[in-house]
C-alpha atoms as a PDB file:
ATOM      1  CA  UNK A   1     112.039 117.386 120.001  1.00  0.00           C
ATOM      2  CA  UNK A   2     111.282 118.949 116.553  1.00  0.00           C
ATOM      3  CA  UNK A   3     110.514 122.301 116.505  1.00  0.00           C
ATOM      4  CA  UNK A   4     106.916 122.797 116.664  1.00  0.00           C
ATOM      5  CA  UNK A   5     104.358 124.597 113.966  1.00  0.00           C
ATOM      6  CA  UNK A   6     104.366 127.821 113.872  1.00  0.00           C
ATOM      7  CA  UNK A   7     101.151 128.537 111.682  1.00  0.00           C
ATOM      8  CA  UNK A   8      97.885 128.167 111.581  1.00  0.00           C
ATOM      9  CA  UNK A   9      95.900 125.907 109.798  1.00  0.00           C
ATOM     10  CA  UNK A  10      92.258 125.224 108.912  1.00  0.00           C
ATOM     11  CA  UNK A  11      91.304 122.242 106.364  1.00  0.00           C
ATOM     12  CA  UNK A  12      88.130 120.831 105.151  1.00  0.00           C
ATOM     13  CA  UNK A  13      88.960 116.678 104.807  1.00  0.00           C
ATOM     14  CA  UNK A  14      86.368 114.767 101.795  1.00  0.00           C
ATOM     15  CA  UNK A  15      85.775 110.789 101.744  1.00  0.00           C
ATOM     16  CA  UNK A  16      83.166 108.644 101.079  1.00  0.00           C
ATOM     17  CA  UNK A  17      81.861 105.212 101.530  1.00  0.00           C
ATOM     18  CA  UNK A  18      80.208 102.980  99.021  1.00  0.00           C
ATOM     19  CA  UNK A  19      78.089 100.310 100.434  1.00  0.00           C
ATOM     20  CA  UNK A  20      78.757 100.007 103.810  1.00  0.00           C
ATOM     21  CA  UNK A  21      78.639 101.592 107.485  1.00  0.00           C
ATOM     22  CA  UNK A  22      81.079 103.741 107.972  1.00  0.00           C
ATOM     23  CA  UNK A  23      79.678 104.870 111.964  1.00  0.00           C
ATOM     24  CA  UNK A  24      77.484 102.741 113.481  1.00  0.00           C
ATOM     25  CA  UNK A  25      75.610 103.925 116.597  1.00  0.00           C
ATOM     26  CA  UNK A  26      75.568 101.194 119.203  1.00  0.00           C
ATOM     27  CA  UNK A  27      72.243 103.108 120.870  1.00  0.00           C
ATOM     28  CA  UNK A  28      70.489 102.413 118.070  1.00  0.00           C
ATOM     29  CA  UNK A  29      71.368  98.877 116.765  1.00  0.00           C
ATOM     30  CA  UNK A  30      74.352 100.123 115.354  1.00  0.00           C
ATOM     31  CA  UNK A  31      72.831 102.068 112.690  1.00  0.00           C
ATOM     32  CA  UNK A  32      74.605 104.378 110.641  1.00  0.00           C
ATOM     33  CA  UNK A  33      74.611 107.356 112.255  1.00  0.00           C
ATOM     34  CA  UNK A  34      71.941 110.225 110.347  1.00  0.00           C
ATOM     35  CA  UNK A  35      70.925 113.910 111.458  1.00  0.00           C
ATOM     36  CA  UNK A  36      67.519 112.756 112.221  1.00  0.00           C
ATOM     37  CA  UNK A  37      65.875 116.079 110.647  1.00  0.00           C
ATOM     38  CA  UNK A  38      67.541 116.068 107.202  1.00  0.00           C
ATOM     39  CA  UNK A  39      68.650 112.561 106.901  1.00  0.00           C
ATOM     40  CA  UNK A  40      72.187 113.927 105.982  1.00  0.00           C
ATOM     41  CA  UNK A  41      74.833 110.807 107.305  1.00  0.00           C
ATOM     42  CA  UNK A  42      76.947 111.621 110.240  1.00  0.00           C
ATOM     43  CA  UNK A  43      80.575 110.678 111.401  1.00  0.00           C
ATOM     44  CA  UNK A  44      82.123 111.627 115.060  1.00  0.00           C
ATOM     45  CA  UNK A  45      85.111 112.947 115.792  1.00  0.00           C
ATOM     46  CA  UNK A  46      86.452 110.301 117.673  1.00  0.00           C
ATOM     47  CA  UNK A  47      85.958 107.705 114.883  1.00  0.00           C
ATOM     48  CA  UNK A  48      88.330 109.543 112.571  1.00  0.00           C
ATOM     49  CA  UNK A  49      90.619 110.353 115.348  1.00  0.00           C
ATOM     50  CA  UNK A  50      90.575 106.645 115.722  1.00  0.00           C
ATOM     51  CA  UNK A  51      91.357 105.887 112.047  1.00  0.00           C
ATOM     52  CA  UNK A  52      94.481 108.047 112.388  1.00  0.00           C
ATOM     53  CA  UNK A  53      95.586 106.106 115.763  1.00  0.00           C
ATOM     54  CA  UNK A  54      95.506 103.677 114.241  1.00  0.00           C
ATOM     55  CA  UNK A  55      97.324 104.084 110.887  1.00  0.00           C
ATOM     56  CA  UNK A  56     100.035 105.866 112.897  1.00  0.00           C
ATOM     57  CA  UNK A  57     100.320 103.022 115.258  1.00  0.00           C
ATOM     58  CA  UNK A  58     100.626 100.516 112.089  1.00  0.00           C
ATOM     59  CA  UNK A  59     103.115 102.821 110.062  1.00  0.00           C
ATOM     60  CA  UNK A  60     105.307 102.960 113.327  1.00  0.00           C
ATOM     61  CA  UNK A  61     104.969  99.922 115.341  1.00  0.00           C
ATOM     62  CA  UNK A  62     102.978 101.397 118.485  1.00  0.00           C
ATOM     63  CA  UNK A  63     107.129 102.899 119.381  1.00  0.00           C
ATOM     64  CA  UNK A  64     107.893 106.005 120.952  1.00  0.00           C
ATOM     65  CA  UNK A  65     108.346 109.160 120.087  1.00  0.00           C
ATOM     66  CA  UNK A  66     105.070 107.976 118.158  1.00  0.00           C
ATOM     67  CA  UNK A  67     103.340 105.541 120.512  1.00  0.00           C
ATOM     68  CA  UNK A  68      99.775 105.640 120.121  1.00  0.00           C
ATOM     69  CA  UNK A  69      98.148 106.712 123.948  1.00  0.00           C
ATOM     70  CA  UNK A  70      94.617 105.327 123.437  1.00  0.00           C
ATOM     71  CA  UNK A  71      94.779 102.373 122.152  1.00  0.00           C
ATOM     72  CA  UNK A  72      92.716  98.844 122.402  1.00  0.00           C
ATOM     73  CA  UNK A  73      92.877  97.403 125.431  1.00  0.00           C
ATOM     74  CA  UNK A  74      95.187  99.655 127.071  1.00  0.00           C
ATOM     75  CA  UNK A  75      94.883 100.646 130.370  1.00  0.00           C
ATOM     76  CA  UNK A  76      95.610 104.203 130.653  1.00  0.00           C
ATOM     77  CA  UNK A  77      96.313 104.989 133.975  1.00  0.00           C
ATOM     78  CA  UNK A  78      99.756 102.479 133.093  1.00  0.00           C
ATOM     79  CA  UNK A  79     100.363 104.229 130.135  1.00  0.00           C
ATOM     80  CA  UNK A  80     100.722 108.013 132.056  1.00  0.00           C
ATOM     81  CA  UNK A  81     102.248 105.815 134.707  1.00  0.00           C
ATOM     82  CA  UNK A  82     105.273 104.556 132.614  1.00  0.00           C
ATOM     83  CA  UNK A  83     106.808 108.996 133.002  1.00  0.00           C
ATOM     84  CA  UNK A  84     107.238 107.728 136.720  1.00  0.00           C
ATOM     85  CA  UNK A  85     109.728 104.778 135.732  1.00  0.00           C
ATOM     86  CA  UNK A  86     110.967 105.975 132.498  1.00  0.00           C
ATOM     87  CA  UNK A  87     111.378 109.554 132.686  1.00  0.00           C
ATOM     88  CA  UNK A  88     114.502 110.858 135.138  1.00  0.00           C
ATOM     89  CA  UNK A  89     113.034 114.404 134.925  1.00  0.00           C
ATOM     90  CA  UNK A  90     109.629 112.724 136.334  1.00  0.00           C
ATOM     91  CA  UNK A  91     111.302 110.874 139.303  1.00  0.00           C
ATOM     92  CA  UNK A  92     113.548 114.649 139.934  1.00  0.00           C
ATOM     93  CA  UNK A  93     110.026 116.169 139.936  1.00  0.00           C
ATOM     94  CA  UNK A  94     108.251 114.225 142.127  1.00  0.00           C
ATOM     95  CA  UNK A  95     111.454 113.991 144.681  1.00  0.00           C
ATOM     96  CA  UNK A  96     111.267 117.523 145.257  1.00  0.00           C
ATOM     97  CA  UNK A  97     108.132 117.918 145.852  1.00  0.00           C
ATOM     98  CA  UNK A  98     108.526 115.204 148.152  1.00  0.00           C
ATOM     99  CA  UNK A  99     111.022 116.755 149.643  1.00  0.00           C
ATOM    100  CA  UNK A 100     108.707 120.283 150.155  1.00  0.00           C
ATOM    101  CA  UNK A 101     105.879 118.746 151.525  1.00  0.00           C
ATOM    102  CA  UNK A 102     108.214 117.168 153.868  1.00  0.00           C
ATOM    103  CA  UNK A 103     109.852 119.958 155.487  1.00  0.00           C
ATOM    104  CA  UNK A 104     108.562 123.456 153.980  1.00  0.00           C
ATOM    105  CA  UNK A 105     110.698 125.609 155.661  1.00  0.00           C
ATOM    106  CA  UNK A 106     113.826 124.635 154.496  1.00  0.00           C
ATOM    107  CA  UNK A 107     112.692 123.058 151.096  1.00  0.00           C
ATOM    108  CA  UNK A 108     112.350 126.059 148.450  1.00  0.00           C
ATOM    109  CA  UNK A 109     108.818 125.282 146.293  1.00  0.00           C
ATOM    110  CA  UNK A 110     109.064 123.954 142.773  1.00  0.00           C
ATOM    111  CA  UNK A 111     108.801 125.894 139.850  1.00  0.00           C
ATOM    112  CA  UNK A 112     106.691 123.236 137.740  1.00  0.00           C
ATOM    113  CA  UNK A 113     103.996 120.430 139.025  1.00  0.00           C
ATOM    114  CA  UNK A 114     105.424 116.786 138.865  1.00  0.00           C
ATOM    115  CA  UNK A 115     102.007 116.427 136.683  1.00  0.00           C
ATOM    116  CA  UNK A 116     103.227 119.079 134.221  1.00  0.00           C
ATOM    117  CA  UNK A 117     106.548 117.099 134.354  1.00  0.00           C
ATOM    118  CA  UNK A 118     105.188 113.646 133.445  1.00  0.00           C
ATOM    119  CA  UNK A 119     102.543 115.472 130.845  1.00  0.00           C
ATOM    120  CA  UNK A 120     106.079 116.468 129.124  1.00  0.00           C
ATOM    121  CA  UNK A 121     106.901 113.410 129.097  1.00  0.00           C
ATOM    122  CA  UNK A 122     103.569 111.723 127.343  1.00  0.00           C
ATOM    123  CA  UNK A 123     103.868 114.566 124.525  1.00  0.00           C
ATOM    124  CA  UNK A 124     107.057 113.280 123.798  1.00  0.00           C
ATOM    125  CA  UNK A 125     106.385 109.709 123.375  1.00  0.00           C
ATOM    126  CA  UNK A 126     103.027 109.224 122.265  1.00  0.00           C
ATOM    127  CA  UNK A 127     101.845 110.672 118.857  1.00  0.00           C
ATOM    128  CA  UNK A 128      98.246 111.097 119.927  1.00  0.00           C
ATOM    129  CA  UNK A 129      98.517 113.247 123.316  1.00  0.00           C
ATOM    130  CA  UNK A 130     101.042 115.737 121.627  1.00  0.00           C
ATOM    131  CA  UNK A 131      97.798 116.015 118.490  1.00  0.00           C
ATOM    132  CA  UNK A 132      94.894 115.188 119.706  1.00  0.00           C
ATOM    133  CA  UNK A 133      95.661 115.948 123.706  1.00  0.00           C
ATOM    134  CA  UNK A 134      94.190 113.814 126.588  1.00  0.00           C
ATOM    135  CA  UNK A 135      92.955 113.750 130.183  1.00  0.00           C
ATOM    136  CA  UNK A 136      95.393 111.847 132.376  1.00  0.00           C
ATOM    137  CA  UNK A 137      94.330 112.881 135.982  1.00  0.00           C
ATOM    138  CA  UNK A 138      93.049 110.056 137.233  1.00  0.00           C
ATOM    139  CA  UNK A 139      95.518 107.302 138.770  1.00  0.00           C
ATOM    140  CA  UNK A 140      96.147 105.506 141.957  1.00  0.00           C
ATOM    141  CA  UNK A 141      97.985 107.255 145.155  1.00  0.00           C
ATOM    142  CA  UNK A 142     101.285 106.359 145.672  1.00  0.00           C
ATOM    143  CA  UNK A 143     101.080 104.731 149.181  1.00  0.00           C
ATOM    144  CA  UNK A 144     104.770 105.575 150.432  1.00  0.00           C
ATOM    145  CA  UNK A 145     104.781 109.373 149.005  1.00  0.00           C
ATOM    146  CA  UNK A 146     100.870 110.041 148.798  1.00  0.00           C
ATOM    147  CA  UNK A 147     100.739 111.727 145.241  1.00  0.00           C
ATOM    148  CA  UNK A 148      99.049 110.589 142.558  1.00  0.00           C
ATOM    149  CA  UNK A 149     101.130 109.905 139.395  1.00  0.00           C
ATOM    150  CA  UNK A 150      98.942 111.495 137.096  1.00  0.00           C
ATOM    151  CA  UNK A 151      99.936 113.421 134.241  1.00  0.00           C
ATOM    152  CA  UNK A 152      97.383 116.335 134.140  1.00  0.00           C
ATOM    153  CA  UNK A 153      95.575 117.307 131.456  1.00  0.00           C
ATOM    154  CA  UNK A 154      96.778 118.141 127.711  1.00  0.00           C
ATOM    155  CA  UNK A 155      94.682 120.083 125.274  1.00  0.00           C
ATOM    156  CA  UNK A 156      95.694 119.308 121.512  1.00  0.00           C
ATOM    157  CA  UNK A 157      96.497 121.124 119.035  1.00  0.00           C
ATOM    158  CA  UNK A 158      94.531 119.273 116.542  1.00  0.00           C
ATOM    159  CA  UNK A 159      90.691 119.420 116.294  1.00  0.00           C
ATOM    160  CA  UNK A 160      88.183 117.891 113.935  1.00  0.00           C
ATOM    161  CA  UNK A 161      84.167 117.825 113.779  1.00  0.00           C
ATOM    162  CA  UNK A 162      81.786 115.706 113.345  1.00  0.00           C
ATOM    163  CA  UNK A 163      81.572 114.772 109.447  1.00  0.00           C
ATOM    164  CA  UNK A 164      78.516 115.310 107.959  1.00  0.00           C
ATOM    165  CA  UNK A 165      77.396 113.492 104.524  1.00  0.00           C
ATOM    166  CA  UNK A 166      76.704 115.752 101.306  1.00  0.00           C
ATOM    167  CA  UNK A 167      73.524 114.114 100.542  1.00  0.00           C
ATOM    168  CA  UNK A 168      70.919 112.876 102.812  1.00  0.00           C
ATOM    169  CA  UNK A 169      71.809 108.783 102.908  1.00  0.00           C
ATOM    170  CA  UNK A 170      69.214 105.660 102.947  1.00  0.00           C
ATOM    171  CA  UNK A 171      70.228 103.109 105.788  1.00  0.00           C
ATOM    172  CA  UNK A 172      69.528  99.696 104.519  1.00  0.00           C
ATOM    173  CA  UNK A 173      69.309  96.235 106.494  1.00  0.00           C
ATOM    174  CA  UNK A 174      70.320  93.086 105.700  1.00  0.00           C
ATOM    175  CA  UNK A 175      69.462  90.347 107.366  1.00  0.00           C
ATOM    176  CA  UNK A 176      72.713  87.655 107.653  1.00  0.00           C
ATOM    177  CA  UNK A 177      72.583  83.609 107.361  1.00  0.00           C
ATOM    178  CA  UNK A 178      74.962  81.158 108.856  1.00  0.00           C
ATOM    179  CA  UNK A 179      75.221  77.726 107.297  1.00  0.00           C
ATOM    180  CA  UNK A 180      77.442  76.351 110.586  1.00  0.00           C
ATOM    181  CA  UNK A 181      76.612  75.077 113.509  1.00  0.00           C
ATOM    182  CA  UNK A 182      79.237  76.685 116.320  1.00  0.00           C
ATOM    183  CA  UNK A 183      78.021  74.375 119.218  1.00  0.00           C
ATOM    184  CA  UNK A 184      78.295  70.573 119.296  1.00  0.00           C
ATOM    185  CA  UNK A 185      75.303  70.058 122.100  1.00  0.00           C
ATOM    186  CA  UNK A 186      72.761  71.841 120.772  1.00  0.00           C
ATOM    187  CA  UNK A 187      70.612  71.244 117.576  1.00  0.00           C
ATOM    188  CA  UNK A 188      71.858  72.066 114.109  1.00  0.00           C
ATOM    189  CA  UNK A 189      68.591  73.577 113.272  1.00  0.00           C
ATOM    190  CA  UNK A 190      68.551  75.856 115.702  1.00  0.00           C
ATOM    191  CA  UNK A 191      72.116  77.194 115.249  1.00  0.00           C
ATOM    192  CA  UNK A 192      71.173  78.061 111.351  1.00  0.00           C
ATOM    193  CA  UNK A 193      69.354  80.140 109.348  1.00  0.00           C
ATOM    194  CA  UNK A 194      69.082  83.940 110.211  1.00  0.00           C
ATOM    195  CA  UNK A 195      71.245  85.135 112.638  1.00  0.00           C
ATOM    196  CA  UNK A 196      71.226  88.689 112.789  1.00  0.00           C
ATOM    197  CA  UNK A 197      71.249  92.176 110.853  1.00  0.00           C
ATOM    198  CA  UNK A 198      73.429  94.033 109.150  1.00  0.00           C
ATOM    199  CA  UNK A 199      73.390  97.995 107.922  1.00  0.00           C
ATOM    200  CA  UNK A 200      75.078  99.740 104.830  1.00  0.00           C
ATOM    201  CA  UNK A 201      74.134 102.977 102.978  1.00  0.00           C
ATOM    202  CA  UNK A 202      74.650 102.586  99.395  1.00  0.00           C
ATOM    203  CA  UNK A 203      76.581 105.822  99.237  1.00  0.00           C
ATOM    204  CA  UNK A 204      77.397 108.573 101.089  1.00  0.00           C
ATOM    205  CA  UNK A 205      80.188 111.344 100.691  1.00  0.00           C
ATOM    206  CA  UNK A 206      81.141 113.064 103.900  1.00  0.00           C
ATOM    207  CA  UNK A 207      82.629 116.088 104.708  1.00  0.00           C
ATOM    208  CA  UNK A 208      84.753 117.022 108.102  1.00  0.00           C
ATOM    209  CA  UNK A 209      86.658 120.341 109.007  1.00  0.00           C
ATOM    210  CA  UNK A 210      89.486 120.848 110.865  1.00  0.00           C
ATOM    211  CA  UNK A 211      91.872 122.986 112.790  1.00  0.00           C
ATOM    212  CA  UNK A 212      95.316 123.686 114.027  1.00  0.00           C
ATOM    213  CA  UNK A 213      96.340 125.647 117.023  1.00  0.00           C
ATOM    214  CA  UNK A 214     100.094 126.750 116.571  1.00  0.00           C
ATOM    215  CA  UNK A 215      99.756 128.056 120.368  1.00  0.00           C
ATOM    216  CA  UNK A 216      98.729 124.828 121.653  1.00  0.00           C
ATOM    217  CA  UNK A 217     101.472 122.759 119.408  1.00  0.00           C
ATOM    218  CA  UNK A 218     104.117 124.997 121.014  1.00  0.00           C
ATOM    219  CA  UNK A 219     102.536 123.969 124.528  1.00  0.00           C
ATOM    220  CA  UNK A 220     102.177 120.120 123.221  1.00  0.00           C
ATOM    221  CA  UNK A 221     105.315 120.009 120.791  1.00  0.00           C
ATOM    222  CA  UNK A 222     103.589 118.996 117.922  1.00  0.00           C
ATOM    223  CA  UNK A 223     106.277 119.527 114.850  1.00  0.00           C
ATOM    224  CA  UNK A 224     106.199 120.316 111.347  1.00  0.00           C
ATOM    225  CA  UNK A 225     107.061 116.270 111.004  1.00  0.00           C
ATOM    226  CA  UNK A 226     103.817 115.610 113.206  1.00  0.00           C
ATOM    227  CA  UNK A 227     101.583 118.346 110.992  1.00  0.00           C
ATOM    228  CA  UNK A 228     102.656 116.122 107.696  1.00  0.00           C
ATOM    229  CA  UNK A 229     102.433 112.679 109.753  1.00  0.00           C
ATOM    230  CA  UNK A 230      98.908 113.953 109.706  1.00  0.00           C
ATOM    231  CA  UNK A 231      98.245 114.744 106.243  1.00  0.00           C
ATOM    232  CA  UNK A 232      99.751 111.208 105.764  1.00  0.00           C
ATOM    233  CA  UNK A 233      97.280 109.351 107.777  1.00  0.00           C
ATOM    234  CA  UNK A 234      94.362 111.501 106.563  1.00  0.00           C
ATOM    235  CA  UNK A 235      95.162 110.355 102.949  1.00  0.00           C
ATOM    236  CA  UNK A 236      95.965 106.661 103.624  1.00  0.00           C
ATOM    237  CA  UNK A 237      94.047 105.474 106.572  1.00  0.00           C
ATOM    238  CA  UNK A 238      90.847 104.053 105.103  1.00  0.00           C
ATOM    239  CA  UNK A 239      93.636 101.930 102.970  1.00  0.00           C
ATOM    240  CA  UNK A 240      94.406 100.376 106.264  1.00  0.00           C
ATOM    241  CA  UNK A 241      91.252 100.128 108.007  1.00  0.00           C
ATOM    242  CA  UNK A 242      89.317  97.568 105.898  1.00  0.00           C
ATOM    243  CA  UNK A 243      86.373  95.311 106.897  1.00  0.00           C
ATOM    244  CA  UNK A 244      83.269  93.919 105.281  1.00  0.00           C
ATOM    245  CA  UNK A 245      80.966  96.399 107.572  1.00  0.00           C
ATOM    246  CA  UNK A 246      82.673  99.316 106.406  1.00  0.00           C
ATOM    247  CA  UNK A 247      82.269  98.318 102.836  1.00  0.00           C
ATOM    248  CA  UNK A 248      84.712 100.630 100.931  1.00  0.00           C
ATOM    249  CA  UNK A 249      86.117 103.665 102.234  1.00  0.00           C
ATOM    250  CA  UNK A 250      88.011 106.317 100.454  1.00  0.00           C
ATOM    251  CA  UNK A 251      89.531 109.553 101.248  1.00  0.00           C
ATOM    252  CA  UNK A 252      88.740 112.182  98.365  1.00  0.00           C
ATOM    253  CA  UNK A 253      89.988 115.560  98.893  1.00  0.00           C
ATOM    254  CA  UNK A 254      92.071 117.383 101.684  1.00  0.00           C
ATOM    255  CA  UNK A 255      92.412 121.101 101.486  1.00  0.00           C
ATOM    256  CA  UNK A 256      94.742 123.018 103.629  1.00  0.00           C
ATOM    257  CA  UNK A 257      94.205 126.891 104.572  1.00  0.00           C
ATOM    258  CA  UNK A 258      97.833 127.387 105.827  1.00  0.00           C
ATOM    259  CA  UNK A 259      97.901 130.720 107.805  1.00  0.00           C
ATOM    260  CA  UNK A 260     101.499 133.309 107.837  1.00  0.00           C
ATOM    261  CA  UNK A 261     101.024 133.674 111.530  1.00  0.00           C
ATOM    262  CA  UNK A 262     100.740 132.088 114.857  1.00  0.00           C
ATOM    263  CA  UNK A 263      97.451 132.954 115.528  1.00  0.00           C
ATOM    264  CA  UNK A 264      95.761 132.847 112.060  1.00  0.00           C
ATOM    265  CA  UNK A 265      95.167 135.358 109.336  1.00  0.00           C
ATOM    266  CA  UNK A 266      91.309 134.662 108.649  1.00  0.00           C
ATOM    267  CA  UNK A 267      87.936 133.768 110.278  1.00  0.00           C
ATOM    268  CA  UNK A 268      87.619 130.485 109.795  1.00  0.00           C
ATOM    269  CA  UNK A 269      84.412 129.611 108.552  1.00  0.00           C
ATOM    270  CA  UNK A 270      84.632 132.466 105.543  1.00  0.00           C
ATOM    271  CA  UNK A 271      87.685 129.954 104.779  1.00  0.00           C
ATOM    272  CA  UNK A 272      85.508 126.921 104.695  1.00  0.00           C
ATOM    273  CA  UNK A 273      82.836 128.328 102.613  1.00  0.00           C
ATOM    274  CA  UNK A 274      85.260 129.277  99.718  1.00  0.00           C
ATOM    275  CA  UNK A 275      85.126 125.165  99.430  1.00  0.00           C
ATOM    276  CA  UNK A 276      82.016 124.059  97.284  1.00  0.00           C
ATOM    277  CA  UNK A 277      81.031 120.054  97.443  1.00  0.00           C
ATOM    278  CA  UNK A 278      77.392 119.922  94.353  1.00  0.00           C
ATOM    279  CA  UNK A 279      75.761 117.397  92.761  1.00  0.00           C
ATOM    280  CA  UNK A 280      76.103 117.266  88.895  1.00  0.00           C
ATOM    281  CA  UNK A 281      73.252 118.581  86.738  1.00  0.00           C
ATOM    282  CA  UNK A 282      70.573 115.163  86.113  1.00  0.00           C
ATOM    283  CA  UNK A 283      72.251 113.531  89.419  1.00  0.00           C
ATOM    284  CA  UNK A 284      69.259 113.088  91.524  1.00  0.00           C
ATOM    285  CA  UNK A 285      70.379 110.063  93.390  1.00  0.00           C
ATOM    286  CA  UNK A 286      74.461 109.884  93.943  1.00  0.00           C
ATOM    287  CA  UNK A 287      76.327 106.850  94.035  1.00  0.00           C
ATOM    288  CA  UNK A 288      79.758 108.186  93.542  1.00  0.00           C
ATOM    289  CA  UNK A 289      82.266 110.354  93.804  1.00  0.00           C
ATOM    290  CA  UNK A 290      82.465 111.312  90.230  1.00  0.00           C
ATOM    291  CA  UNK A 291      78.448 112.509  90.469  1.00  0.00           C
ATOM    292  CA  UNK A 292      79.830 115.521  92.525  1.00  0.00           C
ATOM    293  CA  UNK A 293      81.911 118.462  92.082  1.00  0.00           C
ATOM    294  CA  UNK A 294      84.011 120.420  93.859  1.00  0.00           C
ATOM    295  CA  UNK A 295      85.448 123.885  93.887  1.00  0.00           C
ATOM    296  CA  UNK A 296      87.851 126.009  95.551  1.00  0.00           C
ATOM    297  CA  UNK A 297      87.404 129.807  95.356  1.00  0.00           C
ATOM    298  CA  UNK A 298      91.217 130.967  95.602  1.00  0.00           C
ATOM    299  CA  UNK A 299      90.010 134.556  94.192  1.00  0.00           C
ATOM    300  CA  UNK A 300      90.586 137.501  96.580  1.00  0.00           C
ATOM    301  CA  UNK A 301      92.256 135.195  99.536  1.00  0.00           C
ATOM    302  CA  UNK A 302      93.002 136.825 102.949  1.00  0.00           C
ATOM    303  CA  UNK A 303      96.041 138.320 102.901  1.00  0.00           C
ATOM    304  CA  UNK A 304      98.559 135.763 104.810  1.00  0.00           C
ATOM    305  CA  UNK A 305      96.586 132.713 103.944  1.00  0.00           C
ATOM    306  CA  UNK A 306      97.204 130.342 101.192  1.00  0.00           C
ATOM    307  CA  UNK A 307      95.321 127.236  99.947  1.00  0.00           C
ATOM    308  CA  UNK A 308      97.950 123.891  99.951  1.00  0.00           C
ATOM    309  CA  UNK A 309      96.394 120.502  97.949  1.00  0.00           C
ATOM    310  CA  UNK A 310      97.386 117.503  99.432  1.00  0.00           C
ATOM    311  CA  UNK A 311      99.372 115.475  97.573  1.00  0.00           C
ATOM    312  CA  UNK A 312      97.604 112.831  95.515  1.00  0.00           C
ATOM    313  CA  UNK A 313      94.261 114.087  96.301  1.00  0.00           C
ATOM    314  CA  UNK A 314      92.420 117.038  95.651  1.00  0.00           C
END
């Protein structure tokens, strides 16, 4: 494997969306999703993590060493499965403990967990677990030796919060004709006509922070190659992600706080504020991204942190 990052890093990630619903929540009719005090739009975690997944899994075919983990229709307890048939360290794992638990006396103990073993082994094939980490301790017992081939649990490296909008955003709904009949034994008239709803905000530009653990990508392996793999999918992903509900989707800024050590140089949050996202003077009502500016205070940095643009964007 590559050798894994050795700094810290903190970024604040801009996009937007023009005219469309970039998180609907299926609780509430799949609305966009809104801080219900201040009207500001919302984004989860897992619905950007899922963007990158999937842009990832596109760029590199769904093959290892950057298989996506959770992805549609997979089931996982297979996926974690696979270290038991394709991994020789795996199968040398789980023999000795078999081995152990079969006569104690004269067996010496294991250093490592067969889980720990086959967790290895998920790092190293699938993009996702060795980022974003994953639970994989759940999975049938093995009737001949009794274990479980479960791969433990892996805490990523990679974190990112919910995004929240700049502005409070206006949900609006649409209601959607059909002018086709689907069904051959029913009447026409009652297959036509109004069919359902549909939601869009006319514009909302969101902003998401992030964070990576240099600790936890030694634990994970998560490489320099991985960090940029990333920045990549950050960047690109809306660009592969396109549907008419979404409307149109664009990342707009990515800005790195790279730290000199291991463990980070800086707080933080005195990091993030340094990045300003206003309105322009006379823009009451935004409806793109040129009716906002933003700043980056890069006076009087920490000292072992540096500010690194992404290439192409901000």
């Amino acid at each position: 494997m590559s050798t894994p990052v050795t700094s810290r890093y903190d970024f604040v990630f801009l996009f937007d969306v023009a005219d469309g619903n970039p998180n609907g929540d299926p609780d509430a009719g799949n609305m966009p999703r809104a801080d219900a005090e201040t009207g500001h739009g919302l984004i989860t975690d897992v619905c950007l993590k899922r963007k990158v997944r999937n842009y990832v899994g596109l760029k590199y075919g769904n093959q290892p060493p950057n298989e996506i983990y959770v992805k549609e229709k997979a089931v996982l307890n297979e996926q974690h499965g696979r270290a038991y048939v394709e991994s020789e360290e795996t199968r040398k794992a789980v023999e000795a403990w078999e081995q152990y638990n079969k006569d104690k006396k004269n067996n010496p103990k294991p250093n490592r967990s067969y889980e720990d073993v086959a967790g290895d082994w998920v790092c190293e094939n699938f993009f996702d677990v060795r980022t974003f980490g994953a639970v994989m301790s759940t999975s049938d017992t093995d009737k001949e030796s009794k274990l479980k081939k479960t791969a433990g649990q892996v805490r990523g490296p990679v974190q990112i919060t919910f995004a929240r909008s700049i502005s409070p955003v206006v949900p609006l709904e649409h209601s959607i004709s059909v002018c086709a009949a689907r069904k051959g034994d029913k009447p026409i008239e009652e297959q036509v006509g109004i069919q359902g709803r549909k939601f869009t905000i006319p514009y909302g530009l969101y902003l998401a922070r992030g964070f990576v653990s240099a600790p936890l990508a030694e634990q994970t392996g998560f490489s320099e190659g991985d960090l940029e793999l990333l920045w990549e999918a950050l960047a690109n992903m809306f660009d592969h992600d396109r549907s008419a509900a979404r409307g149109q989707m664009a990342s707009r800024g990515l800005i790195r706080f790279k730290h000199e050590s291991r463990m980070g140089n800086a707080p933080a949050d005195g990091l993030f504020r340094r990045v300003k996202v206003e309105r322009r003077d006379g823009i009451e009502v935004p409806r793109s991204f040129d009716d906002y500016v933003v700043t980056v205070d890069r006076d009087g940095l920490p000292a072992g942190v540096e500010i690194i643009p992404a290439d192409g964007i901000l």
